[in-house]
C-alpha atoms as a PDB file:
ATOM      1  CA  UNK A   1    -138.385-268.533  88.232  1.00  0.00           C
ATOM      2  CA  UNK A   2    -136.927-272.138  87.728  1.00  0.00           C
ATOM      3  CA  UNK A   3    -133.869-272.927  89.369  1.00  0.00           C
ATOM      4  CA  UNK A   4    -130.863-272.764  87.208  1.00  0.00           C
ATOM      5  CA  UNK A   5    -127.936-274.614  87.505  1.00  0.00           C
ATOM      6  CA  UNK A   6    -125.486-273.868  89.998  1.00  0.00           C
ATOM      7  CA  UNK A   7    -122.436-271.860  89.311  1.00  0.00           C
ATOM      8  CA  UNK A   8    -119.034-272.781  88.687  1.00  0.00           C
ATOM      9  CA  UNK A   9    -116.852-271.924  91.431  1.00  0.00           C
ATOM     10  CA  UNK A  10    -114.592-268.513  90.655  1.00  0.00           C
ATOM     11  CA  UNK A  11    -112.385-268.443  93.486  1.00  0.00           C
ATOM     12  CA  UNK A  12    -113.457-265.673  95.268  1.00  0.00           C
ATOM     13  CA  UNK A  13    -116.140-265.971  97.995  1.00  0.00           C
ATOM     14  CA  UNK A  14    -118.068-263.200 100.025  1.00  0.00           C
ATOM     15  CA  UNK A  15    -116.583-260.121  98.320  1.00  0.00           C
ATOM     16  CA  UNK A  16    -116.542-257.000  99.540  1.00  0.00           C
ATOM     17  CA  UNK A  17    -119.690-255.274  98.590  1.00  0.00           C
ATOM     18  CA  UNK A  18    -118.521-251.689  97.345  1.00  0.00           C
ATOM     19  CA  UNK A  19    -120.394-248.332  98.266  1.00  0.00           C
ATOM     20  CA  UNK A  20    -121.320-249.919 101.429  1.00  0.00           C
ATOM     21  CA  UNK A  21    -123.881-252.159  99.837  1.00  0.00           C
ATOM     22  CA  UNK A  22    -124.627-255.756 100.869  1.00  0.00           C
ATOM     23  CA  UNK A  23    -122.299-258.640 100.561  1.00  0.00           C
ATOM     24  CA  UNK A  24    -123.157-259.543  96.967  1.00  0.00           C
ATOM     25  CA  UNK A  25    -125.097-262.962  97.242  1.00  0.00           C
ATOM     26  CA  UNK A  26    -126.469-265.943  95.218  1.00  0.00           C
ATOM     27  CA  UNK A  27    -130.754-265.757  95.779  1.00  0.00           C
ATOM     28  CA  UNK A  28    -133.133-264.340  98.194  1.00  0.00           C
ATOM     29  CA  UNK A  29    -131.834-263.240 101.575  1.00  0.00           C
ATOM     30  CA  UNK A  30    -133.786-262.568 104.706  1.00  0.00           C
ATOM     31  CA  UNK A  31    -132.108-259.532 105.713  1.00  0.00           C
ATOM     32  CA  UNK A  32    -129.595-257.361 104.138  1.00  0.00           C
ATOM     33  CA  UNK A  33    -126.712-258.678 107.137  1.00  0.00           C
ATOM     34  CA  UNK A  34    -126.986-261.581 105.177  1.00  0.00           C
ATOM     35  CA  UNK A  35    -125.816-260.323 101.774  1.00  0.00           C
ATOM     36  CA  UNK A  36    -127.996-259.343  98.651  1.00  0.00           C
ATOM     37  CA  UNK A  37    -128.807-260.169  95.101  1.00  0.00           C
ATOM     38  CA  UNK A  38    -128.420-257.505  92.702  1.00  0.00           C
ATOM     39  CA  UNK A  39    -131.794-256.535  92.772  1.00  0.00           C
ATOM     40  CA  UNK A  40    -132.281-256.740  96.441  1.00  0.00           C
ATOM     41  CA  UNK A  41    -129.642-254.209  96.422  1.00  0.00           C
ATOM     42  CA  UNK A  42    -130.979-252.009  93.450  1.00  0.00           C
ATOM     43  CA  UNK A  43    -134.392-252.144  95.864  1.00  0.00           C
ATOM     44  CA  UNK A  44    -132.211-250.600  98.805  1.00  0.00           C
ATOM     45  CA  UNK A  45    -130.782-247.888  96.542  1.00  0.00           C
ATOM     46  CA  UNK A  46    -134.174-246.882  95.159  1.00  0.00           C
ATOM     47  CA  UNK A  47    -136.380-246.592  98.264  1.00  0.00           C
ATOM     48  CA  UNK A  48    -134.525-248.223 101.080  1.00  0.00           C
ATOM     49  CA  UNK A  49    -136.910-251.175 100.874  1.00  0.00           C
ATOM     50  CA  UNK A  50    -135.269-254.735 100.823  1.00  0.00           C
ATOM     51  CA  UNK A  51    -137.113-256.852  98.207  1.00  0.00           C
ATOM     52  CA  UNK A  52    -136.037-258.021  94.909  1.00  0.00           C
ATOM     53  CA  UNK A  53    -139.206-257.103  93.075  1.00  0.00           C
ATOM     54  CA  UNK A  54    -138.722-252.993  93.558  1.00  0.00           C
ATOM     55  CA  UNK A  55    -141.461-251.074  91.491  1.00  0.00           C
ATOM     56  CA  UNK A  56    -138.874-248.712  89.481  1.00  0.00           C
ATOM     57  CA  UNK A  57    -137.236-252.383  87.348  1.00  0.00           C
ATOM     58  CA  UNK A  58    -139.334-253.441  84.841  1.00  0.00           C
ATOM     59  CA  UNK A  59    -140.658-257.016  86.011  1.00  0.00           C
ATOM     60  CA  UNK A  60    -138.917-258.498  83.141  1.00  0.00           C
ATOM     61  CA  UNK A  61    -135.658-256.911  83.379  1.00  0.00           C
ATOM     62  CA  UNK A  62    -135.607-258.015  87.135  1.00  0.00           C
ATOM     63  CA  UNK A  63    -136.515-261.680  86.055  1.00  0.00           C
ATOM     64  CA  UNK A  64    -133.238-261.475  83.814  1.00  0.00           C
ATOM     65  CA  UNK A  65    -130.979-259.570  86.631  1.00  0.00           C
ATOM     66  CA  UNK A  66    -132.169-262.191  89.599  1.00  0.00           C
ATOM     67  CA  UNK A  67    -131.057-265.412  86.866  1.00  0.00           C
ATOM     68  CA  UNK A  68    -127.901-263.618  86.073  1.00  0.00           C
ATOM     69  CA  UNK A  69    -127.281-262.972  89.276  1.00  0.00           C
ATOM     70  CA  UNK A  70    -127.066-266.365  90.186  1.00  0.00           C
ATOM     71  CA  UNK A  71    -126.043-268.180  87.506  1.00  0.00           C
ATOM     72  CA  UNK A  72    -122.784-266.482  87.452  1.00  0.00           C
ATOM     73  CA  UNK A  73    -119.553-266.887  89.646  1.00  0.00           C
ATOM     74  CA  UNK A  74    -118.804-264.388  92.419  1.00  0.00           C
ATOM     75  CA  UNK A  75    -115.907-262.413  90.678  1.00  0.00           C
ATOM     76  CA  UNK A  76    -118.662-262.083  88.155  1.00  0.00           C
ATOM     77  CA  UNK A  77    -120.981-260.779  90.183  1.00  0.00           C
ATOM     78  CA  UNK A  78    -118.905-258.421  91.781  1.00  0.00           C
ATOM     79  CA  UNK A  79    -118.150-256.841  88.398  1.00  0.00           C
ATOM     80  CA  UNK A  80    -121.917-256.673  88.131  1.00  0.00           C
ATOM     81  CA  UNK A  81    -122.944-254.883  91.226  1.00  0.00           C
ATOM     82  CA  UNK A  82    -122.673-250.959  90.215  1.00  0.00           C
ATOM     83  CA  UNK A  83    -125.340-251.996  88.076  1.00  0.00           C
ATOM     84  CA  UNK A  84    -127.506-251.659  91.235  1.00  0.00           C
ATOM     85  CA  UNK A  85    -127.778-248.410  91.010  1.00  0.00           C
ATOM     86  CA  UNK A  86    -128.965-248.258  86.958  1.00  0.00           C
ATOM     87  CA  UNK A  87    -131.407-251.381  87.563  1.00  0.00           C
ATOM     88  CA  UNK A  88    -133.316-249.036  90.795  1.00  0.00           C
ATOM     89  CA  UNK A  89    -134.816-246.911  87.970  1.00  0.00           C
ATOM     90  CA  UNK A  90    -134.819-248.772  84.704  1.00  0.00           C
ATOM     91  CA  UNK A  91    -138.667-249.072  83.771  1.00  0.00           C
ATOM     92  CA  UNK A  92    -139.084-248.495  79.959  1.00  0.00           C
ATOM     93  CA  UNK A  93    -142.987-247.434  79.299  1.00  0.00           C
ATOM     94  CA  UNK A  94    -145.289-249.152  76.772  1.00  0.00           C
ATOM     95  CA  UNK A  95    -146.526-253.051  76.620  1.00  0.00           C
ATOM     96  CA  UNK A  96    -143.576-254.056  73.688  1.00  0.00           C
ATOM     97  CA  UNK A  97    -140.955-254.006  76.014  1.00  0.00           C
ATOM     98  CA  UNK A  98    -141.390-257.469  78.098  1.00  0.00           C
ATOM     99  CA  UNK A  99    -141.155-259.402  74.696  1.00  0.00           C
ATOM    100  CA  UNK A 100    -138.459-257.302  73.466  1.00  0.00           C
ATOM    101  CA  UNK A 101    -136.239-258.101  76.374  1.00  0.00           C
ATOM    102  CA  UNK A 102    -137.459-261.838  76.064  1.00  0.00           C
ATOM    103  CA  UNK A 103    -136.450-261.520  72.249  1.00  0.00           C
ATOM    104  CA  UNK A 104    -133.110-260.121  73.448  1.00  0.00           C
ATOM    105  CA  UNK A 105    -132.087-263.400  75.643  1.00  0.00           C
ATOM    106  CA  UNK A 106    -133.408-265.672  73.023  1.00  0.00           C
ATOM    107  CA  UNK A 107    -131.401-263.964  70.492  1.00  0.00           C
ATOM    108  CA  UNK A 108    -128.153-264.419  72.472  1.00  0.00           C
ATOM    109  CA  UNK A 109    -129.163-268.139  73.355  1.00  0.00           C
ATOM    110  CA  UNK A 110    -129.552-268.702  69.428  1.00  0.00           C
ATOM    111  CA  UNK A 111    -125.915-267.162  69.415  1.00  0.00           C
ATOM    112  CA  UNK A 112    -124.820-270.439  71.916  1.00  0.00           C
ATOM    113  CA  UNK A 113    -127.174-272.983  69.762  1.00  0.00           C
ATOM    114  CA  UNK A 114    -127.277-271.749  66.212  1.00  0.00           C
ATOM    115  CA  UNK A 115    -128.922-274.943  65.931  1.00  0.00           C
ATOM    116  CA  UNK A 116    -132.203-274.286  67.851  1.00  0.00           C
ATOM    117  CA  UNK A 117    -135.574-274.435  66.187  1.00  0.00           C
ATOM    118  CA  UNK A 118    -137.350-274.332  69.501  1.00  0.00           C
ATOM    119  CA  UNK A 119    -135.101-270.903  70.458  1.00  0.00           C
ATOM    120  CA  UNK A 120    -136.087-270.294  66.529  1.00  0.00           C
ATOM    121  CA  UNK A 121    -139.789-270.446  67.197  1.00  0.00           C
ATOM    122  CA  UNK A 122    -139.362-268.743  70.527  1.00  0.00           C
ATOM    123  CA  UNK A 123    -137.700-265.949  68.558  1.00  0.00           C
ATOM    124  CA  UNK A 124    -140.422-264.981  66.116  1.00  0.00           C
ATOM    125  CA  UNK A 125    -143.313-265.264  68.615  1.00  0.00           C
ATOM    126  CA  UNK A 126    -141.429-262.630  70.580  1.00  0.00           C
ATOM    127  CA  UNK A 127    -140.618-260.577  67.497  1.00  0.00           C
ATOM    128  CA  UNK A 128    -144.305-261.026  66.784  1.00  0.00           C
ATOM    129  CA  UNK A 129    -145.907-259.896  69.825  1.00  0.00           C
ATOM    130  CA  UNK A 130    -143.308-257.084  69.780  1.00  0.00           C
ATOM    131  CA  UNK A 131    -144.947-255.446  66.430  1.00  0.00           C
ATOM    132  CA  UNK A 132    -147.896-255.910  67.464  1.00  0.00           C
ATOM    133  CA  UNK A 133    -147.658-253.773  70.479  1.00  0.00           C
ATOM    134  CA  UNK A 134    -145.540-251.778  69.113  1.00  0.00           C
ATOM    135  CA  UNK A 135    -146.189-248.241  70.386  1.00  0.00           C
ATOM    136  CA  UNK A 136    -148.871-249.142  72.979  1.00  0.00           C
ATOM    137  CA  UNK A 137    -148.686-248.128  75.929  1.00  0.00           C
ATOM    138  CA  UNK A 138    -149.972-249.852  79.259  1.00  0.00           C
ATOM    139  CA  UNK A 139    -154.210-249.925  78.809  1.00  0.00           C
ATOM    140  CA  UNK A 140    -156.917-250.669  81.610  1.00  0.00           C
ATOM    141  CA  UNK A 141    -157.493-253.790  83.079  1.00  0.00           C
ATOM    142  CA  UNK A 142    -157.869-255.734  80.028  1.00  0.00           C
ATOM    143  CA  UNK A 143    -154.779-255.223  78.603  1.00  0.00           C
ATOM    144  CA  UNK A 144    -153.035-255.780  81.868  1.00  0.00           C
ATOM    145  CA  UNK A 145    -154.222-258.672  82.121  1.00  0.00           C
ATOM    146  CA  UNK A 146    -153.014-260.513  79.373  1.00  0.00           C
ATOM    147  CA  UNK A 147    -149.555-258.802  79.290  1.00  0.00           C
ATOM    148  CA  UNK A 148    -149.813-260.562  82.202  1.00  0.00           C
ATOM    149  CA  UNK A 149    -151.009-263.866  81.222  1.00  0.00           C
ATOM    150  CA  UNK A 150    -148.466-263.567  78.323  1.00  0.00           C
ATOM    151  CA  UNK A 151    -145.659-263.027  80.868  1.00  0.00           C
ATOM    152  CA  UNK A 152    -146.320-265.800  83.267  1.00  0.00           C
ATOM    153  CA  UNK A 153    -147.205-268.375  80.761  1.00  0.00           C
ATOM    154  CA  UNK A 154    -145.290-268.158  77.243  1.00  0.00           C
ATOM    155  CA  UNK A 155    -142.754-264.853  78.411  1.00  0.00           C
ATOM    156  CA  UNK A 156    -141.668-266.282  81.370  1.00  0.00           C
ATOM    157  CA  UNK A 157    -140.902-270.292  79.329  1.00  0.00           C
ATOM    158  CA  UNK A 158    -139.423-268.598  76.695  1.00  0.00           C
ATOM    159  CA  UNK A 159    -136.733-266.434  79.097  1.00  0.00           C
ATOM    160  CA  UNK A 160    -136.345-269.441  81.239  1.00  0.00           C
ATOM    161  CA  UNK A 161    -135.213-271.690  78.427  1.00  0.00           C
ATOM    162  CA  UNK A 162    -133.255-269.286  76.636  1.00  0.00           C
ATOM    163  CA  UNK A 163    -130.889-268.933  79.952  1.00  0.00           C
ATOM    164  CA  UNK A 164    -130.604-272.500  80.635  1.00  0.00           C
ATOM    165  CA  UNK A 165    -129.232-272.518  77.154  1.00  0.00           C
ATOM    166  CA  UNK A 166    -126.665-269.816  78.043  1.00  0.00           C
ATOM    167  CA  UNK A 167    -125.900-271.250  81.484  1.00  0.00           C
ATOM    168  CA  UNK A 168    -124.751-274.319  79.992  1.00  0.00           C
ATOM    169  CA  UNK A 169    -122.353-272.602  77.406  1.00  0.00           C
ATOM    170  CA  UNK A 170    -118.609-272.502  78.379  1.00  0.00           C
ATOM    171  CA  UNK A 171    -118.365-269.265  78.579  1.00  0.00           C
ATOM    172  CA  UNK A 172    -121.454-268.538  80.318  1.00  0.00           C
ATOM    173  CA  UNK A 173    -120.518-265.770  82.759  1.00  0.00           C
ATOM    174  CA  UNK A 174    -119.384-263.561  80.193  1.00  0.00           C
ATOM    175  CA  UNK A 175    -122.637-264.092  77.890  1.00  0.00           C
ATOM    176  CA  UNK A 176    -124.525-263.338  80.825  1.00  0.00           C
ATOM    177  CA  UNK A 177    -122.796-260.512  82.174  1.00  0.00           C
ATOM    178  CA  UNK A 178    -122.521-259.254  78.415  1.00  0.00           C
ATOM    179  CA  UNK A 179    -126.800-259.929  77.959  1.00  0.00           C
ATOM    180  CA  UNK A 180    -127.765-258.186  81.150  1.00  0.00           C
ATOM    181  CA  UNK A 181    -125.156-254.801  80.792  1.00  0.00           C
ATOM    182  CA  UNK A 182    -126.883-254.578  77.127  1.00  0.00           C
ATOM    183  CA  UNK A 183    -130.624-255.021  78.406  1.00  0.00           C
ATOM    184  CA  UNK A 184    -130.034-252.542  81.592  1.00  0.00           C
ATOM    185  CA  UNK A 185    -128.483-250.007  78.993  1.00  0.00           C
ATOM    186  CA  UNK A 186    -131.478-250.415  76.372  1.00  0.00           C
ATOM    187  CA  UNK A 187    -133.929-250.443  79.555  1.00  0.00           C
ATOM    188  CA  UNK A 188    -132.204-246.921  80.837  1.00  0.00           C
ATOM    189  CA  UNK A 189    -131.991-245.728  77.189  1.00  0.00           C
ATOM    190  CA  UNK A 190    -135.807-246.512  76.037  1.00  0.00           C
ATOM    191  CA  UNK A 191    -136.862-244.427  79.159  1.00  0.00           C
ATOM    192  CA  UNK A 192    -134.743-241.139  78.930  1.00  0.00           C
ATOM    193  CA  UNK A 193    -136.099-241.414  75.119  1.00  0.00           C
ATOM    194  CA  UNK A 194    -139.458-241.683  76.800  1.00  0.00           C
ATOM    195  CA  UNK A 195    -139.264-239.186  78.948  1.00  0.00           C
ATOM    196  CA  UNK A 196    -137.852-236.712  76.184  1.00  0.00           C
ATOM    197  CA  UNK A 197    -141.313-237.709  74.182  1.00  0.00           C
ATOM    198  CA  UNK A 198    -142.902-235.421  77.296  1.00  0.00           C
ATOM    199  CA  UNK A 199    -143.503-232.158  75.782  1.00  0.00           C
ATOM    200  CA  UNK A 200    -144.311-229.230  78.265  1.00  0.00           C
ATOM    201  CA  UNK A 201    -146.637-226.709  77.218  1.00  0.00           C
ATOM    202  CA  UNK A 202    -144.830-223.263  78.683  1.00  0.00           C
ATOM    203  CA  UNK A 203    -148.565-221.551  78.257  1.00  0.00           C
ATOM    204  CA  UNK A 204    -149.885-223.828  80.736  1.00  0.00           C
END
């Protein structure tokens, strides 16, 4: 994901990581000694595994946890970290979701620049590819396909611009920190529901 602009220094520098976790960090790290980014971190708690791509986070969500995590300061990020533990298993089901989290962090940009017509546009074609998958869930091949086409070409613009937006607002670290808690507890929230959608037949 692009680069986003660099933080604005909080005071407080190389925390101490609680639960034994890394040394919350700003990017990729090599090895866990070094520190961690949140998801590197929600990777450890869910398999052990250091990577900040783990299979149980939505690709999305962890697109929007890696920018928050640094974009904000480190007191910020500290306040962030038990979110590590929520983010290892957050994986709502069905092919709506990536545009509705997109839709999410446009909305809140829009909420920084009223103003916007591009965050405007970017807006309804989320809202728009949203209904239209609404209730599908992931297809074959073709289908995966261009969900992923959609994500690495118009998704991944749209969530990229929308957080340069917020990044640049005064009070960025608490529109961030306020946009990711909301999208992790929707994310955990669409998959219980999900998951309750199951039904069991006792008969077998």
């Amino acid at each position: 994901m692009t680069a986003l602009p660099p933080h604005r220094p909080s005071g407080q520098s190389r925390a101490a990581a609680p639960d034994g976790l890394p040394i919350p960090g700003r990017f990729a790290h090599l090895h866990p000694d070094d520190g961690a980014c949140l998801m590197e971190a929600a990777a450890l708690l869910a398999t052990g595994r250091f990577t900040d791509s783990p299979a149980g986070t939505h690709p999305a969500l962890a697109a929007l946890a890696r920018a928050v995590n640094d974009s904000v300061g480190d007191a910020t990020r500290l306040a962030l970290w038990p979110l590590a533990a929520e983010l290892a298993d957050a994986r709502p089901p069905g092919r709506a979701y990536a545009p509705l989290l997109v839709g999410t962090v446009v909305d809140a940009a829009r909420e920084a620049r009223p103003a916007s017509r591009r965050l405007a546009r970017h807006g309804r074609a989320c809202r728009r590819r949203a209904e239209r998958l609404a209730g599908a869930r992931a297809g074959g091949l073709p289908e995966r396909v261009v969900d992923l086409l959609w994500w690495r070409g118009p998704g991944r613009r749209h969530l990229e611009h929308a957080l340069r937006v917020l990044c640049a607002a005064p009070d960025a670290d608490q529109r961030l920190s306020r946009l990711l808690r909301q999208a992790v507890a929707e994310a955990r929230d669409g998959e219980v529901r999900a998951r309750a959608r199951v039904v069991v037949d006792p008969s077998g």
